[in-house]
N, C-alpha and C. Protein backbone atom coordinates (compact mmCIF):
# COMPACT_ATOMS: atom_id res chain seq x y z
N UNK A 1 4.96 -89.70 -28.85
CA UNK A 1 5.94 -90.60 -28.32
C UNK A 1 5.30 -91.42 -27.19
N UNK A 2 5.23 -92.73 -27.04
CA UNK A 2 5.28 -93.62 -26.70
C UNK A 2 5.74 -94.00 -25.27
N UNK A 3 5.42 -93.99 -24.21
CA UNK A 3 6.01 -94.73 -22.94
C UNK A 3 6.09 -96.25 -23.00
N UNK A 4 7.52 -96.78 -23.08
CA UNK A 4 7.90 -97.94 -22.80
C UNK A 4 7.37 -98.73 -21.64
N UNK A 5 7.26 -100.01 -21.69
CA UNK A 5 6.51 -101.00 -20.35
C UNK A 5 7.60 -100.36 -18.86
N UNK A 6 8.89 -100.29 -19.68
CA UNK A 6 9.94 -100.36 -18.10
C UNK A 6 9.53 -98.42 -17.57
N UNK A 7 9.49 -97.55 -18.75
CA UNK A 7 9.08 -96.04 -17.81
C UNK A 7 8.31 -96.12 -16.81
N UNK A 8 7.29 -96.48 -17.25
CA UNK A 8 5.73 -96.78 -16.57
C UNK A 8 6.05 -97.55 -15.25
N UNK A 9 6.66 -98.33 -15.44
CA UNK A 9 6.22 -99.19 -13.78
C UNK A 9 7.79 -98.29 -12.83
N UNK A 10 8.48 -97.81 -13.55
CA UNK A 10 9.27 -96.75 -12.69
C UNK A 10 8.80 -95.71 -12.12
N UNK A 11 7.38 -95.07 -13.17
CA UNK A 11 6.36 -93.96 -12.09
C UNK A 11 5.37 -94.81 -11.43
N UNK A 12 5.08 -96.35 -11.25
CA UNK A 12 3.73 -96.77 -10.76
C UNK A 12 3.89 -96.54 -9.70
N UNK A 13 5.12 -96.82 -8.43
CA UNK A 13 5.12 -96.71 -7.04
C UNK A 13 4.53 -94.77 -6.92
N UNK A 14 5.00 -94.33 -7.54
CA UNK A 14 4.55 -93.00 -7.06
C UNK A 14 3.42 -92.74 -6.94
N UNK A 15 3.09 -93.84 -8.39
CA UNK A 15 1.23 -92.75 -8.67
C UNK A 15 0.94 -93.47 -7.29
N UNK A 16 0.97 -94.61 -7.15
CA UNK A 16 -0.01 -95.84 -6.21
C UNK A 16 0.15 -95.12 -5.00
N UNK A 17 1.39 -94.04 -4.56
CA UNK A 17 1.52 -93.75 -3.43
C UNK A 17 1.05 -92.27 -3.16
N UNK A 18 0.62 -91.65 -4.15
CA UNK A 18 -0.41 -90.34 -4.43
C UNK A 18 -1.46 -91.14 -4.38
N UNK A 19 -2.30 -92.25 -4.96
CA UNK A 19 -3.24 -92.32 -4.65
C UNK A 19 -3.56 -93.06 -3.46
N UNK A 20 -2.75 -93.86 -2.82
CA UNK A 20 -3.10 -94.14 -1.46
C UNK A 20 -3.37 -92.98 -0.44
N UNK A 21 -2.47 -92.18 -0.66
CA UNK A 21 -2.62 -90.50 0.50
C UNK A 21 -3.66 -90.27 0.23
N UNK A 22 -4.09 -90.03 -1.07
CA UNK A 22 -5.63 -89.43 -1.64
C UNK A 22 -7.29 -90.10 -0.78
N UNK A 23 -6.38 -91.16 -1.17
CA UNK A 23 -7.88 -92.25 -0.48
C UNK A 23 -7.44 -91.83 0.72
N UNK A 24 -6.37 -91.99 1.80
CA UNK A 24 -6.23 -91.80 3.26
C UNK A 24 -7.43 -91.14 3.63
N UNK A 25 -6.79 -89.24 2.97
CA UNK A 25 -7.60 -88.07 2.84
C UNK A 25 -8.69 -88.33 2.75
N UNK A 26 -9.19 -88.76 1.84
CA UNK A 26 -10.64 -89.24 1.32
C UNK A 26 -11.59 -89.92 2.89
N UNK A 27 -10.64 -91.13 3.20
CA UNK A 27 -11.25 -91.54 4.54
C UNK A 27 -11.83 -90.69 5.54
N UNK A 28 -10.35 -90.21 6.05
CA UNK A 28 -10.28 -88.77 7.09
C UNK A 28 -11.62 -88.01 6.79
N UNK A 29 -12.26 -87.69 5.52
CA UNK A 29 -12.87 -86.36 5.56
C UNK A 29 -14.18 -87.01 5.78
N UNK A 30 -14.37 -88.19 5.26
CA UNK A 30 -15.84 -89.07 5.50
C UNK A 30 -15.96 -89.69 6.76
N UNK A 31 -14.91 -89.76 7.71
CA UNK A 31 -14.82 -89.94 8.71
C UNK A 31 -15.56 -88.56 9.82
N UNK A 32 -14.85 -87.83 9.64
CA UNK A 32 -15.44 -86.61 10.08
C UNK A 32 -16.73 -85.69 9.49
N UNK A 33 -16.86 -86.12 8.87
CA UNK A 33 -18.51 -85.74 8.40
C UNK A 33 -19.50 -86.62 9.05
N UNK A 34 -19.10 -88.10 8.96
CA UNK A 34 -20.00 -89.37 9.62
C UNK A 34 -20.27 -88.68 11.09
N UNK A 35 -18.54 -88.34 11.91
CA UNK A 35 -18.95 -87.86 13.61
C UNK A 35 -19.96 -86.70 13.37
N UNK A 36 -19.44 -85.53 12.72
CA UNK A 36 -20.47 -84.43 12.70
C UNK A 36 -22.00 -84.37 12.69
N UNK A 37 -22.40 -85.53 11.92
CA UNK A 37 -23.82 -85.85 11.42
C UNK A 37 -24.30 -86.49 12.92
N UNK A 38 -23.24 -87.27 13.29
CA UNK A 38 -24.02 -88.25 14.58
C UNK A 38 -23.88 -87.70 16.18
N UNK A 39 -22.71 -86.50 16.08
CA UNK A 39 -22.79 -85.80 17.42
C UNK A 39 -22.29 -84.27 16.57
N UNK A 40 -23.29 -83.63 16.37
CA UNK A 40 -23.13 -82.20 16.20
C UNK A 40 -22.68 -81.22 17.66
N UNK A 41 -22.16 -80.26 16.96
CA UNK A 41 -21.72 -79.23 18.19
C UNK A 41 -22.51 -78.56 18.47
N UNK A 42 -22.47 -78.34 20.21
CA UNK A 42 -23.53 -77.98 20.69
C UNK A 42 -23.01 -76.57 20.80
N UNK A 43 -24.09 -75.34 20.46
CA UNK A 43 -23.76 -73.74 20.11
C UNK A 43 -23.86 -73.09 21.41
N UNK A 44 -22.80 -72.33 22.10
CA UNK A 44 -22.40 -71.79 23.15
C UNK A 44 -23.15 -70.46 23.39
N UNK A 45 -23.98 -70.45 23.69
CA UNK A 45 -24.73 -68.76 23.38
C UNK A 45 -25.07 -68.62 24.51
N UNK A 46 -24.95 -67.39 25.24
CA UNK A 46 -25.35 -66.88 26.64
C UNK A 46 -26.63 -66.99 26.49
N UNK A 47 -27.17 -67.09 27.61
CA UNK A 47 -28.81 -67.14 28.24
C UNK A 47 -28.95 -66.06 28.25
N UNK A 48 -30.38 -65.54 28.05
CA UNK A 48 -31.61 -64.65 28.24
C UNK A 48 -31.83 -64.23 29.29
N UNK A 49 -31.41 -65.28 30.02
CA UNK A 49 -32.52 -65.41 31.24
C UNK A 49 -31.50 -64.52 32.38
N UNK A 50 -32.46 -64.18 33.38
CA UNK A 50 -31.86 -63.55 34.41
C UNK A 50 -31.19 -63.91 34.99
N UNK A 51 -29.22 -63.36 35.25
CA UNK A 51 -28.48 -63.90 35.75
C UNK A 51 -28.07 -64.59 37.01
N UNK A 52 -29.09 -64.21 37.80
CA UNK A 52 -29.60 -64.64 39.50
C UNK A 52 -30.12 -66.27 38.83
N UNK A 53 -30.75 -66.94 38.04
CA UNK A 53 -31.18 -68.28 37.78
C UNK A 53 -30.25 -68.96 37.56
N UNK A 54 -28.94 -68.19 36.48
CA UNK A 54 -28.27 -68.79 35.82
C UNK A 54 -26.89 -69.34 37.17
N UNK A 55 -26.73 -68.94 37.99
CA UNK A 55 -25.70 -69.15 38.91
C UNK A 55 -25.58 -68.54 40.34
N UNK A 56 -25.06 -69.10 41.32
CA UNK A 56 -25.84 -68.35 42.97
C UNK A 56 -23.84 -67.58 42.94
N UNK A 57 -23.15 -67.71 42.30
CA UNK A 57 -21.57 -67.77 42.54
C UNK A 57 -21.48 -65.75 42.04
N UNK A 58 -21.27 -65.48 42.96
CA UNK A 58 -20.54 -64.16 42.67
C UNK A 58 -19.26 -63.68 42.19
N UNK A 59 -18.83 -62.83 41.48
CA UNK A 59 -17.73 -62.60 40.92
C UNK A 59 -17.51 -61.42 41.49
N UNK A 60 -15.91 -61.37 42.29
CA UNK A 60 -15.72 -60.05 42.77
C UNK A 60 -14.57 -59.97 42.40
N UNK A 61 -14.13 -58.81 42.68
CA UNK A 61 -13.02 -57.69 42.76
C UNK A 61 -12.80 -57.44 43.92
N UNK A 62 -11.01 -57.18 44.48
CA UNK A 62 -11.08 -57.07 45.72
C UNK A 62 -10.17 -56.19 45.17
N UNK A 63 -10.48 -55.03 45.71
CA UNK A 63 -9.47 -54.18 45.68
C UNK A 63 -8.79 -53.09 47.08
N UNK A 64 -7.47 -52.86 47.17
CA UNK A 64 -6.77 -52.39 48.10
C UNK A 64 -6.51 -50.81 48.55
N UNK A 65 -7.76 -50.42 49.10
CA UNK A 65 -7.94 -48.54 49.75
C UNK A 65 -7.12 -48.59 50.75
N UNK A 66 -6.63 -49.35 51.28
CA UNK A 66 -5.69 -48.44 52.34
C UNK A 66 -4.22 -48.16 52.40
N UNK A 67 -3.61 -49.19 51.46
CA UNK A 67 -2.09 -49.18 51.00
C UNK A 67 -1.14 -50.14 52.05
N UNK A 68 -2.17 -51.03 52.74
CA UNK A 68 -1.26 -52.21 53.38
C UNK A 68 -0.76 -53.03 51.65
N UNK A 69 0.58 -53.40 51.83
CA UNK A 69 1.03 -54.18 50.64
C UNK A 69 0.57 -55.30 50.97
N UNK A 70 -0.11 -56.01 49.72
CA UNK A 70 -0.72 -57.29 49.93
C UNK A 70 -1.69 -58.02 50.13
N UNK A 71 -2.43 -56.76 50.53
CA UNK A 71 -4.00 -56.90 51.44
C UNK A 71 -4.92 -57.46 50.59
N UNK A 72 -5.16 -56.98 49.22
CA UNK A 72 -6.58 -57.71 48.65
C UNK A 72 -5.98 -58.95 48.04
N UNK A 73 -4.74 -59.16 47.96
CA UNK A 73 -3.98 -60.66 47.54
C UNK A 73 -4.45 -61.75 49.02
N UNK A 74 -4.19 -61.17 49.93
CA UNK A 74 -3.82 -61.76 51.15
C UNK A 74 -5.55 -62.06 51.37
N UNK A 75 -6.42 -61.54 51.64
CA UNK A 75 -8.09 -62.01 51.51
C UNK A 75 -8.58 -62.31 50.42
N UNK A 76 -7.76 -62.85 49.11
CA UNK A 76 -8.62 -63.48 48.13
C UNK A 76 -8.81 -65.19 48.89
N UNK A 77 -7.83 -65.56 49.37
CA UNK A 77 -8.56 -66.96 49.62
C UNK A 77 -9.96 -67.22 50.51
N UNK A 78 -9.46 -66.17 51.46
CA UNK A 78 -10.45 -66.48 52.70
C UNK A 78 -12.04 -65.76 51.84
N UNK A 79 -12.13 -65.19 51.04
CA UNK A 79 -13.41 -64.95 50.35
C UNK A 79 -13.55 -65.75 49.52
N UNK A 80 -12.64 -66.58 48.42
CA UNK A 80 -12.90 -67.60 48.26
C UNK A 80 -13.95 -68.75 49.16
N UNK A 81 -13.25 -69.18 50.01
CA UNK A 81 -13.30 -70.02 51.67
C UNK A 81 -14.72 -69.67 51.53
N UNK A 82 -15.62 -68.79 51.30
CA UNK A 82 -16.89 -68.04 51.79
C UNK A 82 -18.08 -68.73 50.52
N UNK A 83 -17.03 -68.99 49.29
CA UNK A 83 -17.74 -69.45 48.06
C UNK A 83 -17.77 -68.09 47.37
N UNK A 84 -16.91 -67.00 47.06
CA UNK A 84 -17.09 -65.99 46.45
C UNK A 84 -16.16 -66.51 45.18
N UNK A 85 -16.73 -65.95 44.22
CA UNK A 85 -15.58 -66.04 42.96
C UNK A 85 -14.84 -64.75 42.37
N UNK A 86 -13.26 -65.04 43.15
CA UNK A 86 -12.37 -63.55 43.31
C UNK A 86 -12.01 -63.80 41.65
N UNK A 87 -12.04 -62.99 40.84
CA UNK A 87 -11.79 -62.94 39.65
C UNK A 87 -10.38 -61.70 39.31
N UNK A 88 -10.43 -61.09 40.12
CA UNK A 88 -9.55 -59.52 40.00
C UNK A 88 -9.22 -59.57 41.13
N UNK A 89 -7.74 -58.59 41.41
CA UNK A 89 -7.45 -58.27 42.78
C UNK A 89 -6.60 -57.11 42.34
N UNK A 90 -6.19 -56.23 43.27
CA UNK A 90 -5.44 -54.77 42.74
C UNK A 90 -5.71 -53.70 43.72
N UNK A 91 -5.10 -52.82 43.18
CA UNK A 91 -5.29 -51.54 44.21
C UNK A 91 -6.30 -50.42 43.44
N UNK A 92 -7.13 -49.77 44.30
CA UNK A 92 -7.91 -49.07 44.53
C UNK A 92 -7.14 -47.58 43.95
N UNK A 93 -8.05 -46.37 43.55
CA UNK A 93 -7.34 -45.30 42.85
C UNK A 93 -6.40 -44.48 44.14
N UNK A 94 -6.72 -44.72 45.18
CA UNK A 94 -5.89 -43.83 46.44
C UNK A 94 -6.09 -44.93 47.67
N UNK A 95 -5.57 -44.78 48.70
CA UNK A 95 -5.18 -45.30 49.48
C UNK A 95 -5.48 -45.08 50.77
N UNK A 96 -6.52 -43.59 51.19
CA UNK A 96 -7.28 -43.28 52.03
C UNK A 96 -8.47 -43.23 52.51
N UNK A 97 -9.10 -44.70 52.10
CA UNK A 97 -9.85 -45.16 52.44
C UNK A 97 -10.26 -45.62 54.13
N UNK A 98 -11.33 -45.12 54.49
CA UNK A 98 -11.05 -44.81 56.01
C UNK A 98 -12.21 -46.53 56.09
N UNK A 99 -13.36 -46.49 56.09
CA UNK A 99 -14.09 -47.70 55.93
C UNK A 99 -14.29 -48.27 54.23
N UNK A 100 -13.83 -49.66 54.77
CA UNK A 100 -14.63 -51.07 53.60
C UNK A 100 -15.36 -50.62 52.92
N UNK A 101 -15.85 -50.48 51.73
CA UNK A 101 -16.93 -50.40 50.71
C UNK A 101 -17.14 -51.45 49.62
N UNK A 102 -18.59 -51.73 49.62
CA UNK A 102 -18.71 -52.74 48.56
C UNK A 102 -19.81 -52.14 47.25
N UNK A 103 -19.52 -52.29 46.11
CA UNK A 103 -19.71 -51.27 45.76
C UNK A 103 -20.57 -52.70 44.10
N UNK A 104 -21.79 -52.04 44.09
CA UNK A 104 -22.72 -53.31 43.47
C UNK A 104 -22.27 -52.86 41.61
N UNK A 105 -21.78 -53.87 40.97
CA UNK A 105 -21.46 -53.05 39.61
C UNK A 105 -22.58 -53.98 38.49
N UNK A 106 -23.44 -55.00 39.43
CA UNK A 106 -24.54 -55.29 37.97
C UNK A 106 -25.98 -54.85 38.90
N UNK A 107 -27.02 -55.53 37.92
CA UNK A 107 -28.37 -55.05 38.45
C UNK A 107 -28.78 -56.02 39.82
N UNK A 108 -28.16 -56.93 39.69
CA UNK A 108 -28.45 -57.40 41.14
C UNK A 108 -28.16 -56.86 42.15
N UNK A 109 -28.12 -55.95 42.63
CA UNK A 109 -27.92 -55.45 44.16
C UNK A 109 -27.96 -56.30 45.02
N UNK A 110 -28.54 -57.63 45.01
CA UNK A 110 -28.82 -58.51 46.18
C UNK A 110 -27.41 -59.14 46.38
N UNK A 111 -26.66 -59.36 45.28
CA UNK A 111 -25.15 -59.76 45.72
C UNK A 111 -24.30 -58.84 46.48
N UNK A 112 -24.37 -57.97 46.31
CA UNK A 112 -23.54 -56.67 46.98
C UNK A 112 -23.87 -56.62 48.83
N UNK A 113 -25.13 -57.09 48.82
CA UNK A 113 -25.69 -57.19 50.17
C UNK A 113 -25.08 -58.25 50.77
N UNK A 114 -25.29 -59.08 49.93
CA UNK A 114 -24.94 -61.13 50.41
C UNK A 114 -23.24 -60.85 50.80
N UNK A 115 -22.56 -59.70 49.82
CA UNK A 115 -21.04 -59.73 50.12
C UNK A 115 -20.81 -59.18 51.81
N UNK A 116 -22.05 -57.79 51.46
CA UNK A 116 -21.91 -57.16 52.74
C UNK A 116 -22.11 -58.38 54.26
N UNK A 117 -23.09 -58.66 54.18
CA UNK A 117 -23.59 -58.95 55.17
C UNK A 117 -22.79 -60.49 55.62
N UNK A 118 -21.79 -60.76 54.43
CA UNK A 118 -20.93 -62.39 54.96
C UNK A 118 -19.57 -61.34 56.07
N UNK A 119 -19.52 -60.43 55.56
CA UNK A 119 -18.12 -59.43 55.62
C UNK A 119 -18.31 -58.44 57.19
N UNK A 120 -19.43 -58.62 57.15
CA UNK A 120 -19.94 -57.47 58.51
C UNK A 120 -20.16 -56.37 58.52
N UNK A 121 -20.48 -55.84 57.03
CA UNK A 121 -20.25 -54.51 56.47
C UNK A 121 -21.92 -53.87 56.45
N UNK A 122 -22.14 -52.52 57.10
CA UNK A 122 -23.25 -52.19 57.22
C UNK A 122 -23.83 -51.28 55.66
N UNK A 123 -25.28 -51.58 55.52
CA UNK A 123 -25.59 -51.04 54.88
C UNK A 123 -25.78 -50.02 53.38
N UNK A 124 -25.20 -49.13 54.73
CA UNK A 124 -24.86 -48.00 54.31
C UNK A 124 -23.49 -47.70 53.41
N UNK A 125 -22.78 -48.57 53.30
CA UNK A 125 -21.48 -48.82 52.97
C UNK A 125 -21.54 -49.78 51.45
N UNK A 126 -22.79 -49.84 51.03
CA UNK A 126 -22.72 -50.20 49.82
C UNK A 126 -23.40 -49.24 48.56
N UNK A 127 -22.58 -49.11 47.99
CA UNK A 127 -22.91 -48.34 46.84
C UNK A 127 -23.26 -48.66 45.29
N UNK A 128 -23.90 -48.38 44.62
CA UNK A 128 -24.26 -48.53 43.37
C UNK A 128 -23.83 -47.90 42.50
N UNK A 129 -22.99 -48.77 41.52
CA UNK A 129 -22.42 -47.76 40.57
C UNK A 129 -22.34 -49.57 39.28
N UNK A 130 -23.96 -49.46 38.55
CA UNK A 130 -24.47 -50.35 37.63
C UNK A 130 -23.54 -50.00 36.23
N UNK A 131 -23.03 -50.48 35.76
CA UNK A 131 -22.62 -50.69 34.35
C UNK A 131 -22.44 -52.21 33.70
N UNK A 132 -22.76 -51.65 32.28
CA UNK A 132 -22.81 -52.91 31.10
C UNK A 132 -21.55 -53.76 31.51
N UNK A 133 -20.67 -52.33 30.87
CA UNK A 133 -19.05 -52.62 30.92
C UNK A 133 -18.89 -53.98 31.45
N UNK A 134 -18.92 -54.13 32.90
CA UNK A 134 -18.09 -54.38 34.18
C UNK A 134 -18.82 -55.96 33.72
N UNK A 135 -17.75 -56.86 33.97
CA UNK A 135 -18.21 -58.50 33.86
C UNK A 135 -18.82 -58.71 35.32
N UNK A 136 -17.90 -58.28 36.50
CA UNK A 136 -18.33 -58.49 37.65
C UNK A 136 -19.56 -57.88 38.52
N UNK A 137 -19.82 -58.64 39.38
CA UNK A 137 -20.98 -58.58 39.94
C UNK A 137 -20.80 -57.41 41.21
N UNK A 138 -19.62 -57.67 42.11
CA UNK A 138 -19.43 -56.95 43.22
C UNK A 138 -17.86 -56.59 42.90
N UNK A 139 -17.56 -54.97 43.40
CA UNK A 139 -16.15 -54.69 43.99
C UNK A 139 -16.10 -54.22 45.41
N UNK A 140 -14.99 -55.21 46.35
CA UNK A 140 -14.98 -54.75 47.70
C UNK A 140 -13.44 -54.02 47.47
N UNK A 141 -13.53 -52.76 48.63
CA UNK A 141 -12.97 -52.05 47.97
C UNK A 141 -12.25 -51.81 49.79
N UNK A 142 -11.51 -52.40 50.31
CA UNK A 142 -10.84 -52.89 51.88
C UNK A 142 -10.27 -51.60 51.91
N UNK A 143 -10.96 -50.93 53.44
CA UNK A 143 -10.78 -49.69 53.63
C UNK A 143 -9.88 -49.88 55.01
N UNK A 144 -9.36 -48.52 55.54
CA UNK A 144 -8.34 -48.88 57.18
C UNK A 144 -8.91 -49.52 57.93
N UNK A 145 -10.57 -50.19 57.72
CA UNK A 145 -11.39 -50.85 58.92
C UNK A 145 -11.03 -52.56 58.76
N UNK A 146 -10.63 -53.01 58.02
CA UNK A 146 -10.31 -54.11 57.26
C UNK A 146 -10.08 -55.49 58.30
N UNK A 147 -9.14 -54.49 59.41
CA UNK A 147 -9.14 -55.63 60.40
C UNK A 147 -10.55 -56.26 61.33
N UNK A 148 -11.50 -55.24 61.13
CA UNK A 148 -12.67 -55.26 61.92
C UNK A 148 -13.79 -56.57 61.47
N UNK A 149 -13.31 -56.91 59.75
CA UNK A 149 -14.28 -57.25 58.97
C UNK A 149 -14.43 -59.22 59.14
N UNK A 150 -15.52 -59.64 59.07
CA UNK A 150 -15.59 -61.04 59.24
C UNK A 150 -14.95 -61.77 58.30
N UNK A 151 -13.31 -61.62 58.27
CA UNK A 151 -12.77 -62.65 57.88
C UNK A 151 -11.44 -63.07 58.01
């Protein structure tokens, strides 16, 4: 059976308008292959290299040993203010913390010092406890001495 002249031009708007979308499509995808070819994406992969090259910006944790409400909220700016990068803030596992501790959680130890020594914190008061885990670099850990500390 046979399609008449008048069937046919009753489906032409359709086809013409399936194949215009088609070509649209068609554009769109040669369009975006053309950008891809002429600015490819650049692949996000962490560096090798030792993380002391890659950035001078520390990432800390401030966390709250003595159980003032507020306290490691209340010194995230002013360590900010210092150029520290407060990433975490929270409370500490107990609350009887008698002195400040900064406590080094990557292989740089030299940040843990740089925290100490902006803060007024001696020495002896920094501890090492290195893991993969931990993203951050330093946790200060604001003990009852808190008011004593340079900031």
């Amino acid at each position: 059976m046979t399609k008449t002249i008048r069937e046919t031009e009753r489906s032409a708007p359709y086809l013409n308008a399936a194949i215009g979308f088609l070509g649209f499509l068609l554009l769109i995808m040669v369009f975006s292959l053309v950008t891809r070819l002429v600015y490819p994406r650049i692949a996000s992969e962490r560096s090798e290299q030792d993380p002391a090259l890659i950035s001078d910006v520390i990432q800390i944790e401030v966390l709250n040993g003595c159980g003032v409400p507020g306290l490691a909220t209340k010194y995230t700016g002013t360590l900010r203010g210092y150029g520290f990068d407060v990433v975490e803030t929270g409370n500490f596992d107990h609350f009887n913390l008698q002195k400040t501790i900064v406590v080094a959680r990557s292989e740089q130890t030299e940040n843990a010092r740089r925290v100490a020594r902006a803060l007024g914190i001696e020495d002896q008061y920094i501890l090492h406890e290195v893991s993969p885990e931990f993203y951050l670099d330093v946790t200060l850990v604001l003990g009852d001495d808190y008011q004593t500390l340079n900031l």
